[in-house]
Protein backbone atom coordinates (compact mmCIF):
# COMPACT_ATOMS: atom_id res chain seq x y z
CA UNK A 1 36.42 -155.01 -92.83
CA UNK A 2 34.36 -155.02 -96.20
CA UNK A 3 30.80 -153.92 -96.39
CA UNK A 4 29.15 -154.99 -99.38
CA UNK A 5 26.15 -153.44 -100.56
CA UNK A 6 23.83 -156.19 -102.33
CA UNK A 7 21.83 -155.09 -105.26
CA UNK A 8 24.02 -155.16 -108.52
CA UNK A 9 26.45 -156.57 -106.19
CA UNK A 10 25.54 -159.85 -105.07
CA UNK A 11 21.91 -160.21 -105.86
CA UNK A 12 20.32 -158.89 -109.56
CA UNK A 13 18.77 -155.55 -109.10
CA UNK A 14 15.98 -156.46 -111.94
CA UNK A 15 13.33 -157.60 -110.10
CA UNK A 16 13.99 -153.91 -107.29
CA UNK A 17 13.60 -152.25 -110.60
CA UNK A 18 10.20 -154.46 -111.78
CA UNK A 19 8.83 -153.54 -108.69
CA UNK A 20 9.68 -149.94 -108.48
CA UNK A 21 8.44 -149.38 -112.07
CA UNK A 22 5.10 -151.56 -110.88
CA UNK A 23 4.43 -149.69 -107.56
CA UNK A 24 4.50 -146.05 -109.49
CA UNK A 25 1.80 -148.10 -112.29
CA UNK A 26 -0.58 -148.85 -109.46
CA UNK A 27 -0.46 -145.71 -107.94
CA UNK A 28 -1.66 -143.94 -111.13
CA UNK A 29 -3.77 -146.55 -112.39
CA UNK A 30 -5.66 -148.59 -109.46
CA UNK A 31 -8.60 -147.18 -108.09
CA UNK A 32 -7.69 -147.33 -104.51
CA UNK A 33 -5.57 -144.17 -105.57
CA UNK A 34 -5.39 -141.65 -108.76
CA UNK A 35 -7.21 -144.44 -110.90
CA UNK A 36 -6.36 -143.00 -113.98
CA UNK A 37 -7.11 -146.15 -116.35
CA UNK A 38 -8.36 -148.73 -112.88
CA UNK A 39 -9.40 -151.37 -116.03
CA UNK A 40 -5.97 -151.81 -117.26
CA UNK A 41 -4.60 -152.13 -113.83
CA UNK A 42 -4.18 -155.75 -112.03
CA UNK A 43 -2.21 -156.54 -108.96
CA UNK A 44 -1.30 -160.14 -110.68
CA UNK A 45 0.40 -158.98 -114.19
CA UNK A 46 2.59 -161.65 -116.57
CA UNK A 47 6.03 -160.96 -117.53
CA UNK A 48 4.73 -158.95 -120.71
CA UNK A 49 2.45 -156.66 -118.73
CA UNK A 50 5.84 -156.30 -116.18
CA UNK A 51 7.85 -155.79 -119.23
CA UNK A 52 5.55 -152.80 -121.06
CA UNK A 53 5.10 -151.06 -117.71
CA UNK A 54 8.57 -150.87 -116.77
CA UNK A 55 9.01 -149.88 -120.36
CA UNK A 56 6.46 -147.00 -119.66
CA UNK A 57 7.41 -145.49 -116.38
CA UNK A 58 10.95 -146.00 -116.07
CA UNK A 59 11.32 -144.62 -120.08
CA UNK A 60 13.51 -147.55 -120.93
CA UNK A 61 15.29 -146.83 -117.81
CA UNK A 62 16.40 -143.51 -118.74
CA UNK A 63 14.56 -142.17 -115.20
CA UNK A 64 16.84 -144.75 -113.31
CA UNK A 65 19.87 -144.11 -114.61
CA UNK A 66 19.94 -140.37 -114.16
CA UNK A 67 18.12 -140.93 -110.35
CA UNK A 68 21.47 -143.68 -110.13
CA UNK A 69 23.59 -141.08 -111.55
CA UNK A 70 22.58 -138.15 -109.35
CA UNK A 71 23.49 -140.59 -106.56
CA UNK A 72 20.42 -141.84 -105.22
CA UNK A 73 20.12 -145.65 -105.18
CA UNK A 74 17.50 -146.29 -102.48
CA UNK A 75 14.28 -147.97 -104.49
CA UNK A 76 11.49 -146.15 -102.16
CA UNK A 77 12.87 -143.16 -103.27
CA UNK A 78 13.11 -143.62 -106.89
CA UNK A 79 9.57 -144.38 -106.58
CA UNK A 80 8.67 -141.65 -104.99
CA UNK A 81 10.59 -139.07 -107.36
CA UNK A 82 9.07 -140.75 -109.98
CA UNK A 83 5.36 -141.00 -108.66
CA UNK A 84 5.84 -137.09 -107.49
CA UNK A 85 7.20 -136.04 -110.88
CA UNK A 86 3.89 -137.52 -112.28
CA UNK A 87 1.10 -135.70 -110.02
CA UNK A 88 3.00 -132.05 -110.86
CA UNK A 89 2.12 -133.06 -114.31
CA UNK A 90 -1.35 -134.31 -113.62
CA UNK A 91 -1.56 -131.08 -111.49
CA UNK A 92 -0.73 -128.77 -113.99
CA UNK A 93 -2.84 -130.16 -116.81
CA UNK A 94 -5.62 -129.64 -114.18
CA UNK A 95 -4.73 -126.24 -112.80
CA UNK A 96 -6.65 -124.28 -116.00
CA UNK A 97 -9.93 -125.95 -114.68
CA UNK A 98 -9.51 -125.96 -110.98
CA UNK A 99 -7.12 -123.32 -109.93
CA UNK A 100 -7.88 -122.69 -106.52
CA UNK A 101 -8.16 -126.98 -105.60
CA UNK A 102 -5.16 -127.47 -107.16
CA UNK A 103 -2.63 -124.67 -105.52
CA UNK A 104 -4.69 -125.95 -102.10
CA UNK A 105 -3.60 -129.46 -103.23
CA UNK A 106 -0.06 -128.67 -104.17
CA UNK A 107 1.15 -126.58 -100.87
CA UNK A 108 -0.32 -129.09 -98.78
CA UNK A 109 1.06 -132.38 -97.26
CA UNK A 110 -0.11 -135.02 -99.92
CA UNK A 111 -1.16 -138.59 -98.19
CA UNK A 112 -3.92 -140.75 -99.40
CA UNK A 113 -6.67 -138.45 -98.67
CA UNK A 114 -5.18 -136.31 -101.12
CA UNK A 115 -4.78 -138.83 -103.93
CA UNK A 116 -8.66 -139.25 -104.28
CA UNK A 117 -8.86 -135.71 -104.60
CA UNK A 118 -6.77 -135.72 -107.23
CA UNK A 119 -8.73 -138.99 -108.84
CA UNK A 120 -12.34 -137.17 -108.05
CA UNK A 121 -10.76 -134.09 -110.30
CA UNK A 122 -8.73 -136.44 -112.81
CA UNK A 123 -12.37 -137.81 -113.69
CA UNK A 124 -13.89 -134.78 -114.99
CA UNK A 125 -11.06 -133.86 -117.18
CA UNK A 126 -8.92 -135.81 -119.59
CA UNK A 127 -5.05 -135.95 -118.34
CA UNK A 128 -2.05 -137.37 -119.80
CA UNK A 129 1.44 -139.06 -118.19
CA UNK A 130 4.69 -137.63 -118.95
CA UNK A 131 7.04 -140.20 -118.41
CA UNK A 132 9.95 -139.53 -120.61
CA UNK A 133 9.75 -135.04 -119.38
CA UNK A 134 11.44 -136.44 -115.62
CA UNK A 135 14.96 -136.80 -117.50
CA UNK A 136 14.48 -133.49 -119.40
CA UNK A 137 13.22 -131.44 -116.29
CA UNK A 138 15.90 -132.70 -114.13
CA UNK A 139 18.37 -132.20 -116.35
CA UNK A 140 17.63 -128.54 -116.18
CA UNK A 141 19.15 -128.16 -112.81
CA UNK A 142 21.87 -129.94 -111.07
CA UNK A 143 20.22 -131.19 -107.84
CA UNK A 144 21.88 -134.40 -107.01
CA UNK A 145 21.45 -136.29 -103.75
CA UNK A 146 18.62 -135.63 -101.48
CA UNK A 147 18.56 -132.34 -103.02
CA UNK A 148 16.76 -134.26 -105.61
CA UNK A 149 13.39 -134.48 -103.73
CA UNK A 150 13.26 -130.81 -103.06
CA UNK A 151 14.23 -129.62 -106.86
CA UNK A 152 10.64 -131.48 -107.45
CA UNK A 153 9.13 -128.06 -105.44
CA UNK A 154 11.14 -126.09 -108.35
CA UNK A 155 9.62 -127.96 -110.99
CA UNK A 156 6.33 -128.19 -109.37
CA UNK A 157 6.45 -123.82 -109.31
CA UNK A 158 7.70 -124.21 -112.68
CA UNK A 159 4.83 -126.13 -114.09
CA UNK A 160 1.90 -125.05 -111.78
CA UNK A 161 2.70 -121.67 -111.39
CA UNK A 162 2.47 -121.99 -107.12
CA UNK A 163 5.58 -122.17 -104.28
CA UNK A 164 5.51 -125.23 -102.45
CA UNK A 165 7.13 -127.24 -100.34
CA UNK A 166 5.39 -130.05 -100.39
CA UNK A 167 7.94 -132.66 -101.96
CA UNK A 168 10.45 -134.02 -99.13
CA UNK A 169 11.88 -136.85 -97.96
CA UNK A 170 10.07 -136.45 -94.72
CA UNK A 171 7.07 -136.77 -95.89
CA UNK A 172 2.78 -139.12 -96.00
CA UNK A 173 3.53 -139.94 -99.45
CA UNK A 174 6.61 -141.28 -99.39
CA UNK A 175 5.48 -143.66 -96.47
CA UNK A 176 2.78 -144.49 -98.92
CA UNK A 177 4.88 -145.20 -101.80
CA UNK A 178 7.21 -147.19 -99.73
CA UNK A 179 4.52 -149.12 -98.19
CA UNK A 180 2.94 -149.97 -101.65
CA UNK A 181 6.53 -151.01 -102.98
CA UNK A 182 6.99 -153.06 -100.07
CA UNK A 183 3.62 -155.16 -101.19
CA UNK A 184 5.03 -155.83 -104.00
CA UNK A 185 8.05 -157.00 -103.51
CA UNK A 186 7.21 -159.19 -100.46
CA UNK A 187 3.65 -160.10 -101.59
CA UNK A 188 0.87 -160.74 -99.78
CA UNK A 189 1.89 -163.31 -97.50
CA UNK A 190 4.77 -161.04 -95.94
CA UNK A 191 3.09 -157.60 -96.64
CA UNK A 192 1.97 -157.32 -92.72
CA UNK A 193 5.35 -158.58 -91.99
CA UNK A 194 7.10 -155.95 -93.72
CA UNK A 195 4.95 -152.93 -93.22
CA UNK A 196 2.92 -153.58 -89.89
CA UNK A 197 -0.46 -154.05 -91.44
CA UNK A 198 -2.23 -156.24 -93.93
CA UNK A 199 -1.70 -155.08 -97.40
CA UNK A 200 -3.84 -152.40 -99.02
CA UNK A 201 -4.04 -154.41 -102.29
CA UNK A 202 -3.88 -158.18 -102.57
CA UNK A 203 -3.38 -160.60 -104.59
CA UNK A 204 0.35 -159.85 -105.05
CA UNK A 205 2.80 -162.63 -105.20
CA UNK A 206 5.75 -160.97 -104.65
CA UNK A 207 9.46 -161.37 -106.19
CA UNK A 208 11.33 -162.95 -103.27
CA UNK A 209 11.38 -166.28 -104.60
CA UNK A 210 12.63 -164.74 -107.91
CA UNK A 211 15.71 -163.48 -106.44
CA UNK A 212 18.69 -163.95 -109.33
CA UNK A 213 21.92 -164.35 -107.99
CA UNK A 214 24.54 -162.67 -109.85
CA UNK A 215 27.22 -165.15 -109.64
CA UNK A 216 26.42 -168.62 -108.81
CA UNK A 217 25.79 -168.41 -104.94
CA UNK A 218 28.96 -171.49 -104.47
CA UNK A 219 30.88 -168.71 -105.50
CA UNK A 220 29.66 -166.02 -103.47
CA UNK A 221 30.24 -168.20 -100.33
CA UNK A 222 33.79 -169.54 -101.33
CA UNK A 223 34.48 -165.89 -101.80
CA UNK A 224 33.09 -165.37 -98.24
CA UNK A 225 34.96 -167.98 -96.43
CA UNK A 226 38.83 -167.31 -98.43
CA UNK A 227 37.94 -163.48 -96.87
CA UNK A 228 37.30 -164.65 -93.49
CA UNK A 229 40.16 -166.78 -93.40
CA UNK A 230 41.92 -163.68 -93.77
CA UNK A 231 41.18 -162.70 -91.02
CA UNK A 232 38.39 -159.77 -92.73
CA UNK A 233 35.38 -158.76 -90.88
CA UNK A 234 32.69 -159.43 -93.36
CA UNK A 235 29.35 -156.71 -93.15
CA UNK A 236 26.28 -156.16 -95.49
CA UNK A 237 25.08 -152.48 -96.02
CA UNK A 238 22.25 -152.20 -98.20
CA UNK A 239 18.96 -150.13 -99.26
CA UNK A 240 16.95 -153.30 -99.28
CA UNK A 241 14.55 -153.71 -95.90
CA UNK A 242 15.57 -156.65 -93.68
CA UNK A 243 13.03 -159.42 -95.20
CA UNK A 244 14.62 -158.74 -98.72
CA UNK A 245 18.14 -159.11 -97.24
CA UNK A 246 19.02 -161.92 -94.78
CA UNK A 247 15.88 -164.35 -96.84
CA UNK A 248 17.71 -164.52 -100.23
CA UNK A 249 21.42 -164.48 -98.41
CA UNK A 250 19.99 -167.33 -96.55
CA UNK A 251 19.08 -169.33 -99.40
CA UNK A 252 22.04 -168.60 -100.73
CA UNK A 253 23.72 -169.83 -97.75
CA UNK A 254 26.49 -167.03 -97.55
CA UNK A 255 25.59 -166.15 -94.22
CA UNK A 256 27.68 -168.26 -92.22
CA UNK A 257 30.55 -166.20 -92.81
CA UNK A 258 29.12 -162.65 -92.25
CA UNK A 259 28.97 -160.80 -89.11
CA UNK A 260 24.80 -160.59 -88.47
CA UNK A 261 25.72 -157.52 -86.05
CA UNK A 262 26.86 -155.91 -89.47
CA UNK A 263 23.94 -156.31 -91.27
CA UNK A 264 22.21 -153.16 -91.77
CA UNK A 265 19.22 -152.83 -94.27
CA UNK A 266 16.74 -150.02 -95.22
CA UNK A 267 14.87 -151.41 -91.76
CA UNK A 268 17.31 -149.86 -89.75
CA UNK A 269 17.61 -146.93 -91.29
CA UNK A 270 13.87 -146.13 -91.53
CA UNK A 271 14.03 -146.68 -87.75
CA UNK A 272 16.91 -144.16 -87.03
CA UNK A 273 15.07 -142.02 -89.10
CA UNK A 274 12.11 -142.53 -86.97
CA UNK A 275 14.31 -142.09 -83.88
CA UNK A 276 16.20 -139.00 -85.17
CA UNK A 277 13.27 -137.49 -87.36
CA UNK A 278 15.55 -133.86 -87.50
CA UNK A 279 18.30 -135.88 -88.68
CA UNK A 280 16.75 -137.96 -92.02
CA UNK A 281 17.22 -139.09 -94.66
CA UNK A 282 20.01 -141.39 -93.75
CA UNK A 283 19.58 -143.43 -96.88
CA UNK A 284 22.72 -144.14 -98.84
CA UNK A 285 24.67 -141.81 -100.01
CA UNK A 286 24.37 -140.28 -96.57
CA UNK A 287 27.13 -142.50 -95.07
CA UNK A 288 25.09 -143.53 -92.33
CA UNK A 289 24.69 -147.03 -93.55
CA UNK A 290 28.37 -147.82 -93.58
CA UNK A 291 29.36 -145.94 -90.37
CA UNK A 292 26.43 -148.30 -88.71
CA UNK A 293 28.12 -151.55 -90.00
CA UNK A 294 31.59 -150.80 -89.26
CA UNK A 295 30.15 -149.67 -85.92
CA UNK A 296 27.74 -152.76 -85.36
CA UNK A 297 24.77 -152.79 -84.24
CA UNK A 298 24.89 -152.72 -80.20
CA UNK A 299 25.68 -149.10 -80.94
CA UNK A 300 23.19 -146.75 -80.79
CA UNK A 301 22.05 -145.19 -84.35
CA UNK A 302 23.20 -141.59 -82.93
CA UNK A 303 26.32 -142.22 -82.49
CA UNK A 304 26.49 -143.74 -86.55
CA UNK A 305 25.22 -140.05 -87.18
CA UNK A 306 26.65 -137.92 -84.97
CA UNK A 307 30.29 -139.91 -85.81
CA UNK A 308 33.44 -137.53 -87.12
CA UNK A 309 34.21 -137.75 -90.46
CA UNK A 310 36.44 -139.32 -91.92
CA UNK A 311 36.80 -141.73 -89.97
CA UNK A 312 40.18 -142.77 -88.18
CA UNK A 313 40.91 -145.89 -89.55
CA UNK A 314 38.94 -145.86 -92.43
CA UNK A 315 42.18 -147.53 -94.28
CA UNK A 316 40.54 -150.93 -92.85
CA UNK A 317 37.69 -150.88 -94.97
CA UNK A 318 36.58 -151.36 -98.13
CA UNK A 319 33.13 -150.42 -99.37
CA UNK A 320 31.97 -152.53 -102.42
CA UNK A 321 28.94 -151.69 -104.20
CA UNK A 322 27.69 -151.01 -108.35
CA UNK A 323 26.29 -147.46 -107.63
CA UNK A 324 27.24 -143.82 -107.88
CA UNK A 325 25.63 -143.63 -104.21
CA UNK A 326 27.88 -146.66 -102.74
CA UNK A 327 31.29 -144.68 -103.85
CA UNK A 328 29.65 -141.35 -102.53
CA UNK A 329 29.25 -142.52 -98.92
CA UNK A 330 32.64 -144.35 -99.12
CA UNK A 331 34.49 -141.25 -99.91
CA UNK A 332 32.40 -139.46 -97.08
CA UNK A 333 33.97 -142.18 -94.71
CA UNK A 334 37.61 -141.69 -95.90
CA UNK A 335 37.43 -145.01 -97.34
CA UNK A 336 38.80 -147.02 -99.97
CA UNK A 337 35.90 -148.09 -102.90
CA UNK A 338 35.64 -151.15 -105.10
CA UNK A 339 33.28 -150.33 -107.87
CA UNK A 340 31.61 -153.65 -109.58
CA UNK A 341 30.31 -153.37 -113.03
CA UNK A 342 27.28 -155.57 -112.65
CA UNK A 343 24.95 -152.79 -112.08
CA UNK A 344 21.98 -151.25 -113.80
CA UNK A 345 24.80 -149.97 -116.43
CA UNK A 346 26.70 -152.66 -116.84
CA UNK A 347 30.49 -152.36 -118.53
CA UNK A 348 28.74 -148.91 -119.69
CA UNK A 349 29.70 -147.66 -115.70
CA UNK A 350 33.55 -147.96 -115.73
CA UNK A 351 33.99 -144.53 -117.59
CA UNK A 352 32.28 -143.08 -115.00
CA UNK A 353 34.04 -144.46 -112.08
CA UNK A 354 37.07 -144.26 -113.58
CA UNK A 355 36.58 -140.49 -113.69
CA UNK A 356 35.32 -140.65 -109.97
CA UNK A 357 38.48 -142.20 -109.53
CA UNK A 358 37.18 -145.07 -107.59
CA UNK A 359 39.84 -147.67 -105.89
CA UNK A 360 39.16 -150.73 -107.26
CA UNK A 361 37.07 -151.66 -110.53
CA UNK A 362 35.63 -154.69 -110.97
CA UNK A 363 34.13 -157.23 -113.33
CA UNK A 364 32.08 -158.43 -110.59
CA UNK A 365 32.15 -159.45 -107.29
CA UNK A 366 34.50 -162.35 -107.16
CA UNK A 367 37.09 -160.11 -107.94
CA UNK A 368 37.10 -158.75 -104.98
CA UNK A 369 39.41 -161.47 -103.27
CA UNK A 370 42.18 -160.00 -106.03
CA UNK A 371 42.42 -156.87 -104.13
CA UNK A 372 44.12 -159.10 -101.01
């Protein structure tokens, strides 16, 4: 069996990134939230606005590629570190002038409601972002993982001056930040779709009809079918939601040849995680993902959880994905890893899996039938 994740893999990870770096923007900017500069914020921006803003929050991408590096691949959270990193700094540039709103503020579950109390006291005083001090406060400790949401409480005391343990995975604002990423990705059209209610801003087309292939999709699906002639079990496990897999995999027309009971997508683990609230975050690297494909689906999520590790015949599979987070859950299920260098860092990535000692490393995906 192969499970293949699918951003830097088969499908560009750009446009995850575009939207990522766009959700964090609105969040600060539009009104409907902190509404630090509303004028300059528009939920229809051209490719130069996309460009700068990315630019901005992501600090040429240094942000992503330590988040990528620490091993978290998952764009809701990246969001959400990011986004988080930014209202400790708002909060401690406020803290001088409103001590006692802002320690109520920061030790308390933060959700919408909360936001516009930050906004209402962002108003009255003049506040700057800090986009490029996430690399060098992170880099001060070695939280990697999902111990990467909680080190945010450590640099929140840091700045601020108050315990708190606020920042978690579990938590109102990362449903927030997830729903607001999920409008812009999908757009307005499949916004209720996605999230289960109309969207909270319109007038956002969305990127799924600017999916970019990585190799020519032909190739993808002769690649497919010489694997299944093989006699391979062919599965998809990914950190995109459901609409943003099977749609562009469909129009690619790859997925005659994968196993649909293999799929698994960000939807399904948001619903384990739902299911099995002690038992989140699931997202890769948490090997969840993998152990629910090679399962399938009729299974019950619990038993992907609950399942012994490694696993006993984890010699039949083969995990392929770009990211630090793919190979970590791989080697949590005993099995072998093809690493492809079409990722956020490009060629610049073999060092590192080379010193991870990763199975296979490839050019890209097509070199995967090699292996066999």
């Amino acid at each position: 069996m192969i499970l293949f994740d699918v951003d830097g893999v088969l499908l560009s990870e750009e446009r995850y990134f575009d939207a990522s770096a766009l959700t964090v923007w609105e969040l600060l900017h539009s009104n409907n939230y902190i509404g630090l500069d509303p004028d300059n914020f528009t939920p229809g921006p051209d490719e130069d606005v996309i460009r700068r803003v990315r630019g901005d929050v992501f600090d040429q991408d240094q942000v992503l590629k330590l988040i990528k590096a620490r091993g978290i691949n998952a764009n809701w959270d990246m969001v959400y570190l990011a986004f988080s990193y930014q209202i400790i700094c708002i909060l401690d540039q406020l803290k001088s002038e409103h001590p006692e709103k802002v320690k109520t503020i920061i030790q308390a579950e933060i959700n919408r409601d909360t936001l516009h109390e930050i906004k209402t006291l962002a108003s009255k005083n003049s506040v700057r972002l800090d986009y490029a001090g996430f690399v060098a406060d992170f880099e001060k400790g070695d939280a990697r993982k999902q111990q990467l949401f909680l080190y945010l409480n450590t640099i929140a005391e840091e700045k601020i001056g108050v315990a708190t343990k606020s920042f978690t995975r579990n938590s109102q604002l990362w449903d927030v930040c997830r729903e607001v990423f999920q409008e812009w990705y999908v757009g307005d059209d499949k916004a209720e779709l996605s999230n289960g209610k109309p969207p909270f801003q319109t007038g956002k087309k969305g990127f799924l009809a600017n999916e970019i292939p990585i190799v020519p999709p032909e190739e993808i699906k002769t690649l497919f079918k010489k694997l299944s002639d093989k006699g391979i079990t062919i599965g998809i496990g990914t950190g995109r939601p459901e609409i943003e897999t099977l749609e562009p995999l469909r129009a690619m027309d790859v997925l005659e040849h994968v196993d649909h009971n293999r799929i698994v997508s960000a939807s399904d683990v948001l619903k384990a995680e739902q299911k099995y609230p002690d038992k989140a975050p699931l997202a890769k690297p948490q090997p969840f993902t993998y152990v629910y494909g090679w399962l399938g689906k009729q299974a019950d999520p619990e038993e992907a959880i609950n399942h012994r590790l490694p696993l006993a015949d984890a010699d039949d599979i083969l995990v392929v994905g770009d990211s630090i987070a793919d190979f970590m859950a791989a080697r949590s299920i005993g099995c072998r890893f093809a690493a492809v260098l079409t990722g956020l860092s490009g060629q610049d990535a073999r060092g590192e899996f080379e010193k991870l000692e990763a199975d296979y490393i490839l050019n890209d995906v097509r070199e995967v039938i090699d292996i066999f």
